[in-house]
N, C-alpha and C. Protein backbone atom coordinates (compact mmCIF):
# COMPACT_ATOMS: atom_id res chain seq x y z
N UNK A 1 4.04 2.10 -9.74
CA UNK A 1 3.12 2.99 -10.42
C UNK A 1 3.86 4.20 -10.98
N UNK A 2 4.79 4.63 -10.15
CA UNK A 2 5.42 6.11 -10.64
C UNK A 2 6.69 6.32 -9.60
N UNK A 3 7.73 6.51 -10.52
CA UNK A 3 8.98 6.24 -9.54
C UNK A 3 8.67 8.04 -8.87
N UNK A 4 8.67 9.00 -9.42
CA UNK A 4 8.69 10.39 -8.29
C UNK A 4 8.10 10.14 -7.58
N UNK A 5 6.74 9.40 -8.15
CA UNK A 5 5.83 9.50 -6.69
C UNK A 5 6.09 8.54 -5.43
N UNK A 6 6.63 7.48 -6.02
CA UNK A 6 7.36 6.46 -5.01
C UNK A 6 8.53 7.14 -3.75
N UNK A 7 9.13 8.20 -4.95
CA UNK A 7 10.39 9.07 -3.97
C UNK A 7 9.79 9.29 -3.24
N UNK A 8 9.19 10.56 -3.56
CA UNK A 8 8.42 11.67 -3.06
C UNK A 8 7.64 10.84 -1.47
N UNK A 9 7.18 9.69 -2.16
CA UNK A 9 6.53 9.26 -0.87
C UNK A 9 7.74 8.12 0.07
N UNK A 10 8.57 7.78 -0.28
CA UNK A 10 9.76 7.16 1.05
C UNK A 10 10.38 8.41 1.53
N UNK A 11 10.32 9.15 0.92
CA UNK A 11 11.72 10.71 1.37
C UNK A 11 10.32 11.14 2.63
N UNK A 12 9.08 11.15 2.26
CA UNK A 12 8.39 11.80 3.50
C UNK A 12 8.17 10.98 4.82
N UNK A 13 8.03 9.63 4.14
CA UNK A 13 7.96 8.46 5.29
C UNK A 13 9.39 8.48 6.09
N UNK A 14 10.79 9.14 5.84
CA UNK A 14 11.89 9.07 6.29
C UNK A 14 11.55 10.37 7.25
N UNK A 15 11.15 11.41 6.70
CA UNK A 15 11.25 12.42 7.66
C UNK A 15 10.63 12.29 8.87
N UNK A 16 9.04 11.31 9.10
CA UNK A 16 8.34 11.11 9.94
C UNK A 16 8.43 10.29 10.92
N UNK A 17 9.87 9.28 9.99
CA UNK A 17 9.50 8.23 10.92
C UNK A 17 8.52 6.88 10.29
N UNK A 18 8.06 7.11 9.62
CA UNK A 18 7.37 5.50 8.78
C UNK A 18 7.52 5.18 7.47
N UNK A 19 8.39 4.31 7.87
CA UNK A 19 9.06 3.91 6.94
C UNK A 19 8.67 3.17 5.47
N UNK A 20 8.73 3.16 4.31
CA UNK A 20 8.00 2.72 3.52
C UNK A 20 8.82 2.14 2.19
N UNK A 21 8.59 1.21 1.71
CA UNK A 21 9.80 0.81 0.43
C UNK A 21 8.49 -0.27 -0.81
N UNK A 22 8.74 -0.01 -1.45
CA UNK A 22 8.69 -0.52 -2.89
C UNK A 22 8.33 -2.08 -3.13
N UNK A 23 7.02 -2.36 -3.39
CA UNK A 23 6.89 -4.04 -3.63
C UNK A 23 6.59 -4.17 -5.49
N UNK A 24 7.22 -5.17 -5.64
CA UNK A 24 7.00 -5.27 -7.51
C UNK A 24 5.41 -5.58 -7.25
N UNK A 25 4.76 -4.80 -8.37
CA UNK A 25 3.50 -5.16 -9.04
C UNK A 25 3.88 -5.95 -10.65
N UNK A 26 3.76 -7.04 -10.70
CA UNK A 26 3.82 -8.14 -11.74
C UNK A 26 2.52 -8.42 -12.41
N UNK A 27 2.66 -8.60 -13.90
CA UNK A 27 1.77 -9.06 -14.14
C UNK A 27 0.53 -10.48 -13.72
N UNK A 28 1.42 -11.32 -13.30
CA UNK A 28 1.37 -12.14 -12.06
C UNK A 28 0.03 -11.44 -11.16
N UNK A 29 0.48 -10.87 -10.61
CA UNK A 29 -0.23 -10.54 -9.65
C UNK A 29 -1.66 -9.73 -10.07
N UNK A 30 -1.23 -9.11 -11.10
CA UNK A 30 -3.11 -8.74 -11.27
C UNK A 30 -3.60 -9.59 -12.16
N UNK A 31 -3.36 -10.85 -12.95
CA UNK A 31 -4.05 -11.77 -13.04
C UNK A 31 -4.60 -12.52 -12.14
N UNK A 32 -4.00 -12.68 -11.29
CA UNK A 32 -4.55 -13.53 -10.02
C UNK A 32 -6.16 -13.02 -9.64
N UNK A 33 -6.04 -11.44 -9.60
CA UNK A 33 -7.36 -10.57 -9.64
C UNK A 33 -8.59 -10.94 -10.16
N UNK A 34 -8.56 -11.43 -11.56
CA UNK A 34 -9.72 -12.15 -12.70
C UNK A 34 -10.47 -13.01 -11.65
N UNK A 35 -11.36 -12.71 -11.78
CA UNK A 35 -12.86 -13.46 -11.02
C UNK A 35 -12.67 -15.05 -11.90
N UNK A 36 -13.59 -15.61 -11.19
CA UNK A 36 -14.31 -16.98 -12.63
C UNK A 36 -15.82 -16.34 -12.10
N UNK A 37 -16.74 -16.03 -11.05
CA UNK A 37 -17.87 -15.54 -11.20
C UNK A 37 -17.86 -13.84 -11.23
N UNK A 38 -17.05 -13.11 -10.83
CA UNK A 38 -17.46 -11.84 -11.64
C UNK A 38 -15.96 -11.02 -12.16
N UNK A 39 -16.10 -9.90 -12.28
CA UNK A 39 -14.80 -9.96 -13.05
C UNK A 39 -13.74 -9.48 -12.62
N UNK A 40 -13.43 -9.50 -11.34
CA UNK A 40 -12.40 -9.41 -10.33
C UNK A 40 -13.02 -10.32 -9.08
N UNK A 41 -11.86 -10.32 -8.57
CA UNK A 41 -11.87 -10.96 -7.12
C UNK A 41 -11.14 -9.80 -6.21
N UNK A 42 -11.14 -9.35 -4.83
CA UNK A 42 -10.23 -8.29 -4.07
C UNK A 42 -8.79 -9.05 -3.53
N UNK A 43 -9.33 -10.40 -3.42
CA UNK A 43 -8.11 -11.45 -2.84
C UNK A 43 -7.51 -12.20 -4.12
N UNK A 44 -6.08 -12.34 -3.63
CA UNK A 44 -5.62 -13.47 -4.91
C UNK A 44 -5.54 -14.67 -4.12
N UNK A 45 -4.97 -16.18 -4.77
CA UNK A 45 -4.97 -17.38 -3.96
C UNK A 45 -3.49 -17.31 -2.98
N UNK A 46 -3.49 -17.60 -1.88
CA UNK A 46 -2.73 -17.97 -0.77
C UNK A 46 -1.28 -18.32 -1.39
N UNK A 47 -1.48 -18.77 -2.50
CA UNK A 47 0.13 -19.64 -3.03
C UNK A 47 0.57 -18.21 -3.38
N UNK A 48 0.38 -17.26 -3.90
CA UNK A 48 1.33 -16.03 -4.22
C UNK A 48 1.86 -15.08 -3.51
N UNK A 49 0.97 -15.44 -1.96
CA UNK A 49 2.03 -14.69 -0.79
C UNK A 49 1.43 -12.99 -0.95
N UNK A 50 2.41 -12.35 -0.26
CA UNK A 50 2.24 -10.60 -0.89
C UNK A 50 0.79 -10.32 -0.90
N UNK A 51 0.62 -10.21 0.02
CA UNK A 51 -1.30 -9.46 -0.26
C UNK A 51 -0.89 -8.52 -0.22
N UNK A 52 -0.23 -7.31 0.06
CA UNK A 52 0.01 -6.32 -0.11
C UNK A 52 -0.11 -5.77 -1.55
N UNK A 53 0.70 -6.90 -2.15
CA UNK A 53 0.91 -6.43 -3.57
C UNK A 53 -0.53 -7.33 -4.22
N UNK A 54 -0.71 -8.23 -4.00
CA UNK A 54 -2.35 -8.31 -4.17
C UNK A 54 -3.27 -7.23 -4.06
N UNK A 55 -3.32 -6.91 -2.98
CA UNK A 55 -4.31 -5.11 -3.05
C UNK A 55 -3.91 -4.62 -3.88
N UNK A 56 -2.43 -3.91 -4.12
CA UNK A 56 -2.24 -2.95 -5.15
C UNK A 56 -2.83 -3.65 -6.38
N UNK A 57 -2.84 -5.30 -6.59
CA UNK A 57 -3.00 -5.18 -8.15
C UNK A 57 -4.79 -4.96 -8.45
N UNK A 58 -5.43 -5.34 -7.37
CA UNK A 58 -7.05 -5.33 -7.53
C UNK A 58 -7.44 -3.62 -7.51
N UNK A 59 -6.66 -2.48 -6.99
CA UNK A 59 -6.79 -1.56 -7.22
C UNK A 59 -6.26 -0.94 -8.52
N UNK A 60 -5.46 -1.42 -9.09
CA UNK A 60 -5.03 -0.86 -10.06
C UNK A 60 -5.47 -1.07 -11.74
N UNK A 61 -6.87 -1.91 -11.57
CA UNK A 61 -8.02 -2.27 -12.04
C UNK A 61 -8.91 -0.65 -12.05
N UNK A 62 -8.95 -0.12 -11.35
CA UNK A 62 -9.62 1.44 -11.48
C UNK A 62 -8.91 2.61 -11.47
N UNK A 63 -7.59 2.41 -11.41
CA UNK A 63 -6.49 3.46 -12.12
C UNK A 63 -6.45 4.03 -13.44
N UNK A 64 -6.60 4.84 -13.97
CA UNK A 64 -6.66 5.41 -15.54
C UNK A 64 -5.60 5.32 -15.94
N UNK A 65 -5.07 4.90 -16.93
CA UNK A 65 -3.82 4.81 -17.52
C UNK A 65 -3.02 6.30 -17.55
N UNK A 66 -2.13 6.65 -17.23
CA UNK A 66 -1.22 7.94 -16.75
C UNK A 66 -1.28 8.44 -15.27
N UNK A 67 -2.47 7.94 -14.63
CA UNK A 67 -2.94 8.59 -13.22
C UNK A 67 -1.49 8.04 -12.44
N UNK A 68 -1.01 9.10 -11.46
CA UNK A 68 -0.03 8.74 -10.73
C UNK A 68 -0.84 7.88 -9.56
N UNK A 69 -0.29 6.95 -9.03
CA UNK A 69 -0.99 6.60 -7.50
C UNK A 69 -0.04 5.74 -7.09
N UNK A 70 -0.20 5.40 -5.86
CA UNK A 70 0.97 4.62 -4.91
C UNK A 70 -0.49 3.73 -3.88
N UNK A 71 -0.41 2.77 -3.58
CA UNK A 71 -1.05 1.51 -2.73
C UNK A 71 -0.01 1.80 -1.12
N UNK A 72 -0.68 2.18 -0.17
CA UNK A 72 0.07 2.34 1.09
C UNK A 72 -0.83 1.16 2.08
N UNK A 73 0.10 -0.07 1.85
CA UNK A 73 -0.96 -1.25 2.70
C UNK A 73 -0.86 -0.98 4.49
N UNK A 74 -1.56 -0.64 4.97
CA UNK A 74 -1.47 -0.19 6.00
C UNK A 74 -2.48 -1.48 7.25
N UNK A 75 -3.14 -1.74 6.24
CA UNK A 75 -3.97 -2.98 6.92
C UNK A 75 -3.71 -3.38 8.51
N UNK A 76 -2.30 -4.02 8.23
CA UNK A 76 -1.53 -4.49 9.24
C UNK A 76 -1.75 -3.85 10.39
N UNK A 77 -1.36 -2.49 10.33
CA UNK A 77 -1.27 -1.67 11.53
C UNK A 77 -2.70 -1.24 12.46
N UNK A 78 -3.76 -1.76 11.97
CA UNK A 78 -5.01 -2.05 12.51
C UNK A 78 -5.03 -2.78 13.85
N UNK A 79 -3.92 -3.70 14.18
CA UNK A 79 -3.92 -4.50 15.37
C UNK A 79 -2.97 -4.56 16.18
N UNK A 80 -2.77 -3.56 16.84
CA UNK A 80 -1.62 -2.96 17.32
C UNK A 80 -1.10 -3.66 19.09
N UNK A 81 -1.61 -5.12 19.10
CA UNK A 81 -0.89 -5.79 20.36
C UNK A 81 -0.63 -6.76 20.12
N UNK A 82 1.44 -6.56 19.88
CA UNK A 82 1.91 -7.47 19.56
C UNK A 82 3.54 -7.04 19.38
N UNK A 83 4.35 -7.43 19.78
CA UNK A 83 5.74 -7.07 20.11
C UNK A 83 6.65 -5.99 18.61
N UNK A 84 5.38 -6.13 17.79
CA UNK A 84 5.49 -5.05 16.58
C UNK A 84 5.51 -3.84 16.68
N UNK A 85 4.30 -3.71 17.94
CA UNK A 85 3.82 -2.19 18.24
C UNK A 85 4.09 -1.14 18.56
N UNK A 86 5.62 -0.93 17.73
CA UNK A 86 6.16 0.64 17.96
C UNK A 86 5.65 1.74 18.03
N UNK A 87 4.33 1.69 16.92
CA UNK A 87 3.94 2.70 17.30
C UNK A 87 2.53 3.06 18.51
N UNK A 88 2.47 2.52 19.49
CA UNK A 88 1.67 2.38 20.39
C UNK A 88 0.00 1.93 20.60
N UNK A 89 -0.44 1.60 21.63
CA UNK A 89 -1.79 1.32 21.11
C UNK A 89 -2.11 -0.13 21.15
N UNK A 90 -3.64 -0.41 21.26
CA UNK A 90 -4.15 -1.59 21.24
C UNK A 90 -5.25 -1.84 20.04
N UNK A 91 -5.27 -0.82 19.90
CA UNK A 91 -6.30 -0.19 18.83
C UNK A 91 -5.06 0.10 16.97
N UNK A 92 -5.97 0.76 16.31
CA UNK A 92 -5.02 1.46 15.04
C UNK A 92 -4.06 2.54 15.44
N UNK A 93 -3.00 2.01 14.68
CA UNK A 93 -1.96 2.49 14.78
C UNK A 93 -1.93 4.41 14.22
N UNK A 94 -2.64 4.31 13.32
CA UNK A 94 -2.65 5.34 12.49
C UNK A 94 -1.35 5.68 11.37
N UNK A 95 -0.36 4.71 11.41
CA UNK A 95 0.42 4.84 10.38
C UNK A 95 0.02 4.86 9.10
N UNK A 96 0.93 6.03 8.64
CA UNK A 96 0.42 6.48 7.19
C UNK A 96 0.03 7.64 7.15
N UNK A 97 -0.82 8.01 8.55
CA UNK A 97 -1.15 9.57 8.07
C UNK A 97 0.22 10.81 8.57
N UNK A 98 1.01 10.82 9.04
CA UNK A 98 2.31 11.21 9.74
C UNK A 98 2.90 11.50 7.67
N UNK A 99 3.28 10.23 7.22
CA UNK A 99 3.56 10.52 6.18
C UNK A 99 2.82 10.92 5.19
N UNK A 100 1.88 10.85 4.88
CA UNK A 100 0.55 11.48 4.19
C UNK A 100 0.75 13.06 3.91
N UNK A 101 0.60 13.54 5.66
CA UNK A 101 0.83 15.06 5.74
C UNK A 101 1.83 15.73 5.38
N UNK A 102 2.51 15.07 5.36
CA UNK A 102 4.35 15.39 5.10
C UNK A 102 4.47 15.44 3.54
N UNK A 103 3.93 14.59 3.34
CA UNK A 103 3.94 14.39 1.79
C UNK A 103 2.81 15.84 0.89
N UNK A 104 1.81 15.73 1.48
CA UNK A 104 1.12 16.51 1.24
C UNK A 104 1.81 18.68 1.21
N UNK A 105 1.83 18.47 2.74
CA UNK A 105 2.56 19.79 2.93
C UNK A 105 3.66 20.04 2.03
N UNK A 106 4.76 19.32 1.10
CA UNK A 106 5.90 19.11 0.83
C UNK A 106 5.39 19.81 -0.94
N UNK A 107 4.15 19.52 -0.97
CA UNK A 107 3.49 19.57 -2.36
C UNK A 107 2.48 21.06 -2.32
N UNK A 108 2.59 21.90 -1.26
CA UNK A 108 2.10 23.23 -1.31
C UNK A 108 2.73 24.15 -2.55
C-alpha cells in the first residue's frame, strides 16, 4: 500500500518486539475477491493460499485511491495454545497493539 508506511510500521514492530514483514498484494489476489452473487466475496478460493493477503485484497476494495493503509493480519493470534505461543495465553494474544502504540506515539 505505501512503502513509509510499511517502514514506519516494521521499524515499530522491531522496537516492541512483533515482528512484522511485507506480503505482495497482486492483482491476482483481489480478483479472486469478485463475488458471482454479490460483488465481493471476504474469502478467496483455497488454491491461492495467503489469506492474509486475501484480507488485504477484500479490504482494499474500500480504500480511496491515495489513502495510506497497511492490513495487520493478526487473526492468527486469536488462539493462543499451541507451541507458537510466545506471546502467552490461552485466550488472544493481543499482538499488534504493542506495535500500534509505538507506531502511533512515534507520529506525535
Amino acid at each position: 500500500s505505501n512503502d513509509g508506511l510499511r517502514d514506519a510500521l516494521q521499524d515499530a514492530g522491531q522496537r516492541v518486539g512483533e515482528l512484522c514483514w511485507p506480503l505482495p498484494l497482486l492483482p491476482v489476489h483481489k480478483e479472486a475477491m469478485r463475488g458471482e452473487v454479490a460483488d465481493l466475496k471476504n474469502i478467496g478460493p483455497g488454491t491461492l493460499g495467503a489469506g492474509s493477503t486475501q484480507g488485504a485484497a477484500f479490504l482494499s476494495y474500500f480504500v480511496e485511491e491515495g489513502q495510506e493503509w497497511c492490513h495487520l493480519d493478526i487473526a492468527g493470534t486469536a488462539w493462543g495454545t499451541s507451541s507458537r505461543d510466545w506471546a502467552g495465553g490461552s485466550l488472544g494474544t493481543g499482538i499488534g497493539t504493542r506495535l500500534l502504540m509505538e507506531y502511533l506515539e512515534r507520529r506525535k
